[in-house]
C-alpha atoms as a PDB file:
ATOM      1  CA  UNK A   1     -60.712 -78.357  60.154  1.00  0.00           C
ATOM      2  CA  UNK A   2     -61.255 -79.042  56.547  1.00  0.00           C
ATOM      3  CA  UNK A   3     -64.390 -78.054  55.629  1.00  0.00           C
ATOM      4  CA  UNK A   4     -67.641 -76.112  57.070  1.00  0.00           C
ATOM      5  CA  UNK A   5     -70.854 -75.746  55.482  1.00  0.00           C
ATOM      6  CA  UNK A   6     -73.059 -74.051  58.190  1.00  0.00           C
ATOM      7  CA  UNK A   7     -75.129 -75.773  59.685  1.00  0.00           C
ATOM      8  CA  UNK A   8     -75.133 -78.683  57.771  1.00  0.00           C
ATOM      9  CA  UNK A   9     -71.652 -80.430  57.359  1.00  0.00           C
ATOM     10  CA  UNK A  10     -68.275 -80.433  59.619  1.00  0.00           C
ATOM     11  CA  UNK A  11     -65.234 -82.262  58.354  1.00  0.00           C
ATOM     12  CA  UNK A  12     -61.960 -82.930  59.800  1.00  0.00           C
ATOM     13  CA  UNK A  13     -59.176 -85.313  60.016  1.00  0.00           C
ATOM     14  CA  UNK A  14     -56.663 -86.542  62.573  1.00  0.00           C
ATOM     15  CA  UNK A  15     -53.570 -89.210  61.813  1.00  0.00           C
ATOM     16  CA  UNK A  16     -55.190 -90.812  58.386  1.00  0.00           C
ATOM     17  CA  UNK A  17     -58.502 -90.584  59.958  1.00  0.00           C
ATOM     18  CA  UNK A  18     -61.422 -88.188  58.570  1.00  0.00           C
ATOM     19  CA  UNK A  19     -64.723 -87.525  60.463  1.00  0.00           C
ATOM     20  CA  UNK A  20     -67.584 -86.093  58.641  1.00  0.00           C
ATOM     21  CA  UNK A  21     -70.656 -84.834  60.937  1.00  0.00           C
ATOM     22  CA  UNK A  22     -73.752 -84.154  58.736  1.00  0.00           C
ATOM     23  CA  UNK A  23     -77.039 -82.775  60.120  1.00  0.00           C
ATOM     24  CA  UNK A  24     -79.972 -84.023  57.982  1.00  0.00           C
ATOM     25  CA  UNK A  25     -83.332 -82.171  58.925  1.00  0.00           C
ATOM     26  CA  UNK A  26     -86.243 -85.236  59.510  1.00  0.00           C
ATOM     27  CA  UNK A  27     -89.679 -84.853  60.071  1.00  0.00           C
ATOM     28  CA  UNK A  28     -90.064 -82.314  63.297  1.00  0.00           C
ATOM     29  CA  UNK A  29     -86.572 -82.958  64.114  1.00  0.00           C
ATOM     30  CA  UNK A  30     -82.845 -83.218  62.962  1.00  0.00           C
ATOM     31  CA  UNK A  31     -80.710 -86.412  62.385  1.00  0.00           C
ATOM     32  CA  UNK A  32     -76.744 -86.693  62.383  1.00  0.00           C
ATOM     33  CA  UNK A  33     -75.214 -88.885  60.495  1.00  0.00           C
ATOM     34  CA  UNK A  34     -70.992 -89.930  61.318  1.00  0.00           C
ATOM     35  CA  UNK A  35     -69.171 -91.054  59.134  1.00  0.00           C
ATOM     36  CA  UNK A  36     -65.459 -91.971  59.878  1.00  0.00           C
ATOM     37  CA  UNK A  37     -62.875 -92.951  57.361  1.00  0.00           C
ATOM     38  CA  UNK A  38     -59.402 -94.175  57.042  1.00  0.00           C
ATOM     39  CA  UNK A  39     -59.682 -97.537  59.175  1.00  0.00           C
ATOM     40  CA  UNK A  40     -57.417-100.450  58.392  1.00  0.00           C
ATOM     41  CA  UNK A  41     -59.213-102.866  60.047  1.00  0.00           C
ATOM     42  CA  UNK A  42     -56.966-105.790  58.891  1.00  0.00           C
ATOM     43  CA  UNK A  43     -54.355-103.784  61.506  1.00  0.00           C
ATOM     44  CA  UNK A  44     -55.201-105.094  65.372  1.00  0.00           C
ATOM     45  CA  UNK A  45     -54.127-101.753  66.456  1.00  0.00           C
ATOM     46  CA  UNK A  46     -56.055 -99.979  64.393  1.00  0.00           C
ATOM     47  CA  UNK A  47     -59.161-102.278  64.581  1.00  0.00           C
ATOM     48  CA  UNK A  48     -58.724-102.100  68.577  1.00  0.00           C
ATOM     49  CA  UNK A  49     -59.159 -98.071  68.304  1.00  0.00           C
ATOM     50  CA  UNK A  50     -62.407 -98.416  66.291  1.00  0.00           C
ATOM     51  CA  UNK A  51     -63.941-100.899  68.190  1.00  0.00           C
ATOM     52  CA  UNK A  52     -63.320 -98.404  71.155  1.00  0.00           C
ATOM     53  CA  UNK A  53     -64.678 -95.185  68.990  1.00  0.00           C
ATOM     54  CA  UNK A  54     -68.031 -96.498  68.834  1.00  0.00           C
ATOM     55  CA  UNK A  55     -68.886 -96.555  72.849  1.00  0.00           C
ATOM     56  CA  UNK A  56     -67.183 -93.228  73.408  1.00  0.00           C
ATOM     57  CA  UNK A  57     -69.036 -91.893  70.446  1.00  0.00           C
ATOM     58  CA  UNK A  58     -72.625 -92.936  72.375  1.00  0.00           C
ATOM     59  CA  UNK A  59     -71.748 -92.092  75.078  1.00  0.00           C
ATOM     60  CA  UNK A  60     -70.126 -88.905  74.948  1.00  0.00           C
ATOM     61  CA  UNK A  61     -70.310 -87.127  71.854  1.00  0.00           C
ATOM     62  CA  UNK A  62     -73.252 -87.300  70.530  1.00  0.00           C
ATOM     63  CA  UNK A  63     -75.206 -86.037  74.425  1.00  0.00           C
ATOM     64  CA  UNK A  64     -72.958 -83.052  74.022  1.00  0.00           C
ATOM     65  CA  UNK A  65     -73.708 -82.540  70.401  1.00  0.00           C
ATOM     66  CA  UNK A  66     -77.419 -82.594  71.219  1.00  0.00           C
ATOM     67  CA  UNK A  67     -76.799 -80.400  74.152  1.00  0.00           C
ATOM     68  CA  UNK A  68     -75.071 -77.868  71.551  1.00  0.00           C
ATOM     69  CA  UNK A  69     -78.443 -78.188  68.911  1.00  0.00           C
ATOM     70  CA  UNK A  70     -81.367 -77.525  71.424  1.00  0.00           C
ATOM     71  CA  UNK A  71     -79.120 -74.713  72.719  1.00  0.00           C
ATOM     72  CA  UNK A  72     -79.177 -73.486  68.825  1.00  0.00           C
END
């Protein structure tokens, strides 16, 4: 982990990759914004694991990171 700012920011990094999870309040409700660094996208392999980020990230993550915020 690399940096926590309850309950607003949670940074960390993996290989030469860093994810940054921000929580943004909105109206009535709460927005998160990802953002992930350290892509080489002119490397196929490298590429290859972002393009397969972004389903996983839909589909798993972010239900179980809602889960987690109405549980408060």
């Amino acid at each position: 982990m690399l940096e926590v700012v309850e309950p607003e920011r949670l940074v960390n990094s993996f290989a030469d990759w860093t994810l940054i999870r921000r929580l943004v309040p909105e109206g009535k409700g709460t927005r998160l914004l990802l953002e992930h660094t350290g892509f080489d996208l002119d490397d196929t392999r490298r590429r290859a694991a972002f393009d397969r980020m972004g389903p996983g990230r839909r589909e798993l993550v972010l239900p179980e990171f809602a889960t987690l915020v109405e549980a408060g």
